[in-house]
PDB file of N, CA and C in Angstrom:
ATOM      1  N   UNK A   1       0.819  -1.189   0.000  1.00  0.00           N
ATOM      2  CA  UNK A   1       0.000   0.000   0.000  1.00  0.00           C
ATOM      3  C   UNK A   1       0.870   1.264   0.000  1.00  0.00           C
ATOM      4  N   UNK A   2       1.972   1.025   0.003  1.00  0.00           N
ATOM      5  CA  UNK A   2       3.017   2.029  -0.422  1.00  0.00           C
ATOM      6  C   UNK A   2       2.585   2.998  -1.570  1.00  0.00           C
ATOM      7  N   UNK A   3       2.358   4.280  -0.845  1.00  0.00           N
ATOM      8  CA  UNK A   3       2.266   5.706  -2.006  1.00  0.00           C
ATOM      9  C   UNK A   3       0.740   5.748  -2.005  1.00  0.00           C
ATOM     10  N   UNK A   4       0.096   4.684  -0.985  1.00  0.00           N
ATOM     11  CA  UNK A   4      -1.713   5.271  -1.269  1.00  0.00           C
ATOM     12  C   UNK A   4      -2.130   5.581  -0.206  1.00  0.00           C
ATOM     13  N   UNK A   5      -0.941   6.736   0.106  1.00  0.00           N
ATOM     14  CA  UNK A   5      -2.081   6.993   2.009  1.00  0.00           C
ATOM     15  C   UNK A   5      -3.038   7.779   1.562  1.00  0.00           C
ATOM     16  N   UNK A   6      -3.715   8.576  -0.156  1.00  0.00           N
ATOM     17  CA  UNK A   6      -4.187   9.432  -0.070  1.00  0.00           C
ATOM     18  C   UNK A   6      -5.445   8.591  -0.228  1.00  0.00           C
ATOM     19  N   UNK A   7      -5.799   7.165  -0.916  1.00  0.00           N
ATOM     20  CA  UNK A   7      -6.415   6.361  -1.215  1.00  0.00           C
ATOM     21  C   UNK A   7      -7.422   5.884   0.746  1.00  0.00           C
ATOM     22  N   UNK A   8      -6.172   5.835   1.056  1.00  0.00           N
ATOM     23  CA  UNK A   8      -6.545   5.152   2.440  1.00  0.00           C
ATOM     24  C   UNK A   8      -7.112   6.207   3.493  1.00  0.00           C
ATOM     25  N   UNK A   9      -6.862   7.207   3.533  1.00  0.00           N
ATOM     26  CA  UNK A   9      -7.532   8.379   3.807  1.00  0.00           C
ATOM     27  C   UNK A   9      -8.792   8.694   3.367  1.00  0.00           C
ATOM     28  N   UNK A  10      -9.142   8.338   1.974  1.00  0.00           N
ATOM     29  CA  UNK A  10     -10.288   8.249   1.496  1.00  0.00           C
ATOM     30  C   UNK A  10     -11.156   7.575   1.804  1.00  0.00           C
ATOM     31  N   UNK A  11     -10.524   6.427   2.026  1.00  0.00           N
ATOM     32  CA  UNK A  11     -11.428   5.289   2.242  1.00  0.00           C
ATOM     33  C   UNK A  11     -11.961   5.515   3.901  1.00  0.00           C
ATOM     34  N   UNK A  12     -11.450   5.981   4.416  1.00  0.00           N
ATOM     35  CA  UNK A  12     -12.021   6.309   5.773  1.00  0.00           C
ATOM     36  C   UNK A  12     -12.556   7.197   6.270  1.00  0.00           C
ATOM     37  N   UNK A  13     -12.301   8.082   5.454  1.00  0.00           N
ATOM     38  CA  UNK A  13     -13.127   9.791   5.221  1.00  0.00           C
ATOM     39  C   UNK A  13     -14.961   9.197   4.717  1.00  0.00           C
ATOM     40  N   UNK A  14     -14.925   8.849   3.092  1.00  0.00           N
ATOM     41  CA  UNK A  14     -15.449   8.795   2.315  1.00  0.00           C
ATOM     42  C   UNK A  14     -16.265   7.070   2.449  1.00  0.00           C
ATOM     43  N   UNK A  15     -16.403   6.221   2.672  1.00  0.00           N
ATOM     44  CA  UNK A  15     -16.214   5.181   2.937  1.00  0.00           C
ATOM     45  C   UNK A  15     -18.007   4.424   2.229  1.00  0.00           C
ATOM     46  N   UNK A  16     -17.887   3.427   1.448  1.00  0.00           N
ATOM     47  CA  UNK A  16     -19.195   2.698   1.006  1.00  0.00           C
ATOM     48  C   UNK A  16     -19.419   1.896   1.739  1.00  0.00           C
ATOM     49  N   UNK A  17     -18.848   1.609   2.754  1.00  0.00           N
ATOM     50  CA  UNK A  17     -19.687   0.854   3.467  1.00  0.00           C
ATOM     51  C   UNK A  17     -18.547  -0.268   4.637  1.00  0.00           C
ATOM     52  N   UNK A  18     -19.051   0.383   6.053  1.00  0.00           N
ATOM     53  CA  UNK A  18     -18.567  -0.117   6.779  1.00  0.00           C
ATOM     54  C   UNK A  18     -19.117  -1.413   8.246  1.00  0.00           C
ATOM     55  N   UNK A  19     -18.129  -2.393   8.502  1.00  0.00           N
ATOM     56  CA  UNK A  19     -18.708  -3.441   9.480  1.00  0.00           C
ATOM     57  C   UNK A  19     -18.070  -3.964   9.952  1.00  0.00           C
ATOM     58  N   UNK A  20     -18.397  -4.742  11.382  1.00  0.00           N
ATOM     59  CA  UNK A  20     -17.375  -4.485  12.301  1.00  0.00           C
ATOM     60  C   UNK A  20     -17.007  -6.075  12.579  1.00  0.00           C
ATOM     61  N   UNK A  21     -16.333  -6.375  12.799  1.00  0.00           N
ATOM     62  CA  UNK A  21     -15.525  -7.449  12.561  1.00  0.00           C
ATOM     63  C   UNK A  21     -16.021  -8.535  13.490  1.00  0.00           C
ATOM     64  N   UNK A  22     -16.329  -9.992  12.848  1.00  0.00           N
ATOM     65  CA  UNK A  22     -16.581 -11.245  13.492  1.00  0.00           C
ATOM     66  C   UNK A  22     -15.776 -11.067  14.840  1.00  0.00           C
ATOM     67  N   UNK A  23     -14.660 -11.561  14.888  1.00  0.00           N
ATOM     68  CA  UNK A  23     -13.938 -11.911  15.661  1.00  0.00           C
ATOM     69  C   UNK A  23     -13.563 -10.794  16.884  1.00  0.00           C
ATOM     70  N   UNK A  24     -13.446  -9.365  16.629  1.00  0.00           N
ATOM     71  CA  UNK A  24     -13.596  -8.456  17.723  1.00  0.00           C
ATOM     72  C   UNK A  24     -14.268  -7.128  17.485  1.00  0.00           C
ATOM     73  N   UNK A  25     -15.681  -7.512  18.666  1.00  0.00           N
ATOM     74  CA  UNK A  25     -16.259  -6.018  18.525  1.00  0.00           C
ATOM     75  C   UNK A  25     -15.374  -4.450  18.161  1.00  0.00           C
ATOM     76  N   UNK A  26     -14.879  -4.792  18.535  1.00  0.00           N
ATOM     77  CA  UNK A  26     -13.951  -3.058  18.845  1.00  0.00           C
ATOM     78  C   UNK A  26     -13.200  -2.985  17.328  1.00  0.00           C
ATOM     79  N   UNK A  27     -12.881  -3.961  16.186  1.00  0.00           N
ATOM     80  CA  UNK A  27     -12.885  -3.638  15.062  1.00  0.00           C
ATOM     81  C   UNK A  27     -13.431  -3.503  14.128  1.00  0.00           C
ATOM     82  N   UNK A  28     -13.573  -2.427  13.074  1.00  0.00           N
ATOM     83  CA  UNK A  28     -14.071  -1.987  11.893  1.00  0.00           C
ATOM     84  C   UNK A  28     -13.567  -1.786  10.723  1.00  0.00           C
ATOM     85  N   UNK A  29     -14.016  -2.404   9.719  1.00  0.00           N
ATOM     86  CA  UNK A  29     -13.323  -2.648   8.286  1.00  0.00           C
ATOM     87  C   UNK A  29     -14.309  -1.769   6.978  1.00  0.00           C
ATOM     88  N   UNK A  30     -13.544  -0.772   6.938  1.00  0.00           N
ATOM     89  CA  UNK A  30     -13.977   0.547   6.411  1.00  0.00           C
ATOM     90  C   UNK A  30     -13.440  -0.601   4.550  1.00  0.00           C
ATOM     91  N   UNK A  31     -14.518  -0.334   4.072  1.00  0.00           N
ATOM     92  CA  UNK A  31     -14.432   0.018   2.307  1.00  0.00           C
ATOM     93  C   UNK A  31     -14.903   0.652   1.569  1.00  0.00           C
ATOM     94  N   UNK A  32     -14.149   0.440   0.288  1.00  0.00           N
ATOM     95  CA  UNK A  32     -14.336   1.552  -0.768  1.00  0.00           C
ATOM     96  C   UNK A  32     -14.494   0.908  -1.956  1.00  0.00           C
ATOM     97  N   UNK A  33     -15.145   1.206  -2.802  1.00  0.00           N
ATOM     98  CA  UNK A  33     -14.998   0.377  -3.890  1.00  0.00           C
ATOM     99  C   UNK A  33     -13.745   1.245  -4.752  1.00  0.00           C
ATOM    100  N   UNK A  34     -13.078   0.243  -5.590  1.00  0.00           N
ATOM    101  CA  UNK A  34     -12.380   1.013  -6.523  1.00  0.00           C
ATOM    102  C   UNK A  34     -12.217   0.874  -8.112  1.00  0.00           C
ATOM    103  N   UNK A  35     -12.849  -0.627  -8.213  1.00  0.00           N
ATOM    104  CA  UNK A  35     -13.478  -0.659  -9.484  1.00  0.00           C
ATOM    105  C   UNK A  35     -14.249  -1.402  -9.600  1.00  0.00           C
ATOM    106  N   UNK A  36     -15.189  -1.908 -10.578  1.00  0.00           N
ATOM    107  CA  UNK A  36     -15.835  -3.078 -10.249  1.00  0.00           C
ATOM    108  C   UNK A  36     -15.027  -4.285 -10.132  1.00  0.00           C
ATOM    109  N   UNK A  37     -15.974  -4.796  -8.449  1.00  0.00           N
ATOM    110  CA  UNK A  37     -15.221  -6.035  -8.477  1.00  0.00           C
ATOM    111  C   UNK A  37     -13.976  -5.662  -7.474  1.00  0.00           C
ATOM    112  N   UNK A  38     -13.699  -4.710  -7.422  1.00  0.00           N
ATOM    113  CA  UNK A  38     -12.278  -4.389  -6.502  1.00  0.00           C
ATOM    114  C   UNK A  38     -12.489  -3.350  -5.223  1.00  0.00           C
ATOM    115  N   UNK A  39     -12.435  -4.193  -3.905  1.00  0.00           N
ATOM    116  CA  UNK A  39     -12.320  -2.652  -2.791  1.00  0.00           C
ATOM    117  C   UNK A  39     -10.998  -2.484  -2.276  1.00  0.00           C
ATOM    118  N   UNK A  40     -11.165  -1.709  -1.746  1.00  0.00           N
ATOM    119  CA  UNK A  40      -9.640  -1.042  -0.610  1.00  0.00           C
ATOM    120  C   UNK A  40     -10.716  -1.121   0.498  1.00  0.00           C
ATOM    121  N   UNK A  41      -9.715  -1.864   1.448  1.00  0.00           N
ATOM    122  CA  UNK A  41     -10.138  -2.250   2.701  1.00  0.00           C
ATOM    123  C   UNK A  41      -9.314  -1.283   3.937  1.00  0.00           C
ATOM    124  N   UNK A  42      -9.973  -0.977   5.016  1.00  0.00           N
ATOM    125  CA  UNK A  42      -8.817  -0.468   5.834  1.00  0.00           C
ATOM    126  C   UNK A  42      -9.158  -0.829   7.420  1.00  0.00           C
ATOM    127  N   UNK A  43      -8.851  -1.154   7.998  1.00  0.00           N
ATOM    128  CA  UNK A  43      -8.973  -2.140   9.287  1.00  0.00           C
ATOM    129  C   UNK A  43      -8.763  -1.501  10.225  1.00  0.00           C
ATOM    130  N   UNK A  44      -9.748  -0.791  11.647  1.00  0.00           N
ATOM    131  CA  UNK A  44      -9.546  -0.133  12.385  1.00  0.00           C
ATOM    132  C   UNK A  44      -9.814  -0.552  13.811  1.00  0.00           C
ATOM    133  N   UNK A  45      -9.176   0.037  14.852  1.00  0.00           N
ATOM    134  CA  UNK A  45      -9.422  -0.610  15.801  1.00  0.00           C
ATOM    135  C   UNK A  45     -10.012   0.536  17.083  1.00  0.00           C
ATOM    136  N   UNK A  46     -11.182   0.165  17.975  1.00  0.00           N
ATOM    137  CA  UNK A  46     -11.575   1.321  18.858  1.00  0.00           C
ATOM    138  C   UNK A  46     -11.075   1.229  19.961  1.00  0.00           C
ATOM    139  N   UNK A  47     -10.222   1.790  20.609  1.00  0.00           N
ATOM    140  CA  UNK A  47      -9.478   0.838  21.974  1.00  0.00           C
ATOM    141  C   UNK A  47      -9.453   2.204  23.315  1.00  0.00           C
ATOM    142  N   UNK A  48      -9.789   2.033  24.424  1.00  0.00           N
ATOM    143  CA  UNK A  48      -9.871   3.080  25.368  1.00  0.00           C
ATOM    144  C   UNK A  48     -10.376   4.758  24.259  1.00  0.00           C
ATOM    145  N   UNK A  49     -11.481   4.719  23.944  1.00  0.00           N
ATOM    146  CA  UNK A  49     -11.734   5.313  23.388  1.00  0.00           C
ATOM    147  C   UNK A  49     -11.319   6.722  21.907  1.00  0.00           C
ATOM    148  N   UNK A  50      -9.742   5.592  21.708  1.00  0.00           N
ATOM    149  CA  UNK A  50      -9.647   6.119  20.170  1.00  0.00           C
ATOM    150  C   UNK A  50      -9.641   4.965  19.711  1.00  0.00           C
ATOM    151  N   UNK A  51      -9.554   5.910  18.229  1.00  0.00           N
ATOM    152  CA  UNK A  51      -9.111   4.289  17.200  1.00  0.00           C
ATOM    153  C   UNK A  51      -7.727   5.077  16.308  1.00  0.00           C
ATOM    154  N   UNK A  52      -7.454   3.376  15.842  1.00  0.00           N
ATOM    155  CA  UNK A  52      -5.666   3.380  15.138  1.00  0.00           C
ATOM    156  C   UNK A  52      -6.107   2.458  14.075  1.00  0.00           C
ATOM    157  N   UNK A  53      -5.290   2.788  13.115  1.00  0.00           N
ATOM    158  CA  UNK A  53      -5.396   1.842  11.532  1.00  0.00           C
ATOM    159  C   UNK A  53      -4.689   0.610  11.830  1.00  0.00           C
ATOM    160  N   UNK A  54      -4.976  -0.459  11.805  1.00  0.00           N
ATOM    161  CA  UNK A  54      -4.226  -2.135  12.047  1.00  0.00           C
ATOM    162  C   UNK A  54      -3.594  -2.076  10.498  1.00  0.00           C
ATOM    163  N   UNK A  55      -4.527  -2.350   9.446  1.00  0.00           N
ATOM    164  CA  UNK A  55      -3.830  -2.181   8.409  1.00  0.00           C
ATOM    165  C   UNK A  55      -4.944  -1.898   6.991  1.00  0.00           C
ATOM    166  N   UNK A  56      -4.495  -2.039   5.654  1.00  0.00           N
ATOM    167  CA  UNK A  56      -4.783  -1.453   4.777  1.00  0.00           C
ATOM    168  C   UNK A  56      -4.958  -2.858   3.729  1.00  0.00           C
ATOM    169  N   UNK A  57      -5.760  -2.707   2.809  1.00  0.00           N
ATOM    170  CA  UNK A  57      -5.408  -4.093   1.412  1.00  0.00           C
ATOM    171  C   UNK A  57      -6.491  -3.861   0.629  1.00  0.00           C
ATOM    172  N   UNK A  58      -6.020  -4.158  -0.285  1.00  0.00           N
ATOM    173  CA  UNK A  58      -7.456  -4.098  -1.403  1.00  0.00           C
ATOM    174  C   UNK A  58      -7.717  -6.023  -1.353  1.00  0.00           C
ATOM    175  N   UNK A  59      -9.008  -5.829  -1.754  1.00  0.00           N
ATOM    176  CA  UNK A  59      -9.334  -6.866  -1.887  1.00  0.00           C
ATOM    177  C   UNK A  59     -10.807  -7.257  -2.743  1.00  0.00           C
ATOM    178  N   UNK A  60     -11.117  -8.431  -3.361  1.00  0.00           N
ATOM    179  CA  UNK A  60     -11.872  -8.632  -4.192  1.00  0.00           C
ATOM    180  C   UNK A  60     -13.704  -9.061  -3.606  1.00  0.00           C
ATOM    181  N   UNK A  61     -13.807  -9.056  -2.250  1.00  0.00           N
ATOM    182  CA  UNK A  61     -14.426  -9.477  -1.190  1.00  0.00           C
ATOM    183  C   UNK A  61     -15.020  -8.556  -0.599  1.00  0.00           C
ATOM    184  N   UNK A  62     -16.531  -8.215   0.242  1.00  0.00           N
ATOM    185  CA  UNK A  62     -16.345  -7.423   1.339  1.00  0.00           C
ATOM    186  C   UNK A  62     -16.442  -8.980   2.432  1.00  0.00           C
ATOM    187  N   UNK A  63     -16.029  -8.713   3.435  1.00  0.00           N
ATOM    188  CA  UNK A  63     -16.136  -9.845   4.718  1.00  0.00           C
ATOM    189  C   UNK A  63     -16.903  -9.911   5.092  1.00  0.00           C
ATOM    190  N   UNK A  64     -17.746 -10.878   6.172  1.00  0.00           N
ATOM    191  CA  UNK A  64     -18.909 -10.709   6.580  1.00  0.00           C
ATOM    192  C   UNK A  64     -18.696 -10.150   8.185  1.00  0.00           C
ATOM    193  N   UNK A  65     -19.894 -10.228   8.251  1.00  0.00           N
ATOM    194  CA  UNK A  65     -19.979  -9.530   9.767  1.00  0.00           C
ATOM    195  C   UNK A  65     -20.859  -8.182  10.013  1.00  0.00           C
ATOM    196  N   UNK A  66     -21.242  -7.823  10.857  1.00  0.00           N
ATOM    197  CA  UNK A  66     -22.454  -6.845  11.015  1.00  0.00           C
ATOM    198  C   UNK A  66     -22.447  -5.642  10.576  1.00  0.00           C
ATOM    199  N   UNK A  67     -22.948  -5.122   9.442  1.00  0.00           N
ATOM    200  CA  UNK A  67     -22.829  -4.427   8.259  1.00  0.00           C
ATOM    201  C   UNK A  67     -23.202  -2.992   9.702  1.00  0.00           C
ATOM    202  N   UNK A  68     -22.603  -1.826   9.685  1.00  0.00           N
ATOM    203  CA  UNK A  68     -22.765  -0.822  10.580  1.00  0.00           C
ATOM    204  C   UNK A  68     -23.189   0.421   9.727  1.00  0.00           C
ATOM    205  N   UNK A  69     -22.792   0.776   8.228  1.00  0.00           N
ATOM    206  CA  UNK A  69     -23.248   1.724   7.454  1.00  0.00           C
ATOM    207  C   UNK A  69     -23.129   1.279   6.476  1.00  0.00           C
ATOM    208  N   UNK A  70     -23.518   1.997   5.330  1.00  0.00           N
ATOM    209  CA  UNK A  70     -23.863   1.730   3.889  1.00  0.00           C
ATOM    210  C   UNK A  70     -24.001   2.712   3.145  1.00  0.00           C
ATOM    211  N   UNK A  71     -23.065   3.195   2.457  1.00  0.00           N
ATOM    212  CA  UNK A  71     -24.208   4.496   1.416  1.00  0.00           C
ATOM    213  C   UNK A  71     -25.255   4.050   0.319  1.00  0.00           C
TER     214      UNK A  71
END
């Protein structure tokens, strides 16, 4: 993900649709679409009341788990 912090910024600004992760409440997996068929994913975590980016990936998938917004 080298050279797309402006991408990944976007995706968390701007975001199509975000949900929060099977395995731990306190994470959220912000996407974006970027073409058909293709998102940028960005993986966040809520911890003592901030959150921090875990990490970033595009991927061909959204994951499952409890859909929290939608545009």
């Amino acid at each position: 993900m080298r050279g797309r912090e402006v991408d990944v910024q976007h995706v968390l600004q701007v975001p199509d649709e975000i949900r929060r992760s099977r395995s731990d409440p306190a994470v959220f997996l912000f996407y974006r679409l970027e073409r058909p068929g293709r998102w940028l994913c960005a993986v966040v975590k809520r911890l003592n009341g901030e959150g921090f980016l875990i990490t970033t990936y595009p991927t061909d998938a959204i994951k499952e788990g409890e859909q929290i917004w939608s545009r």
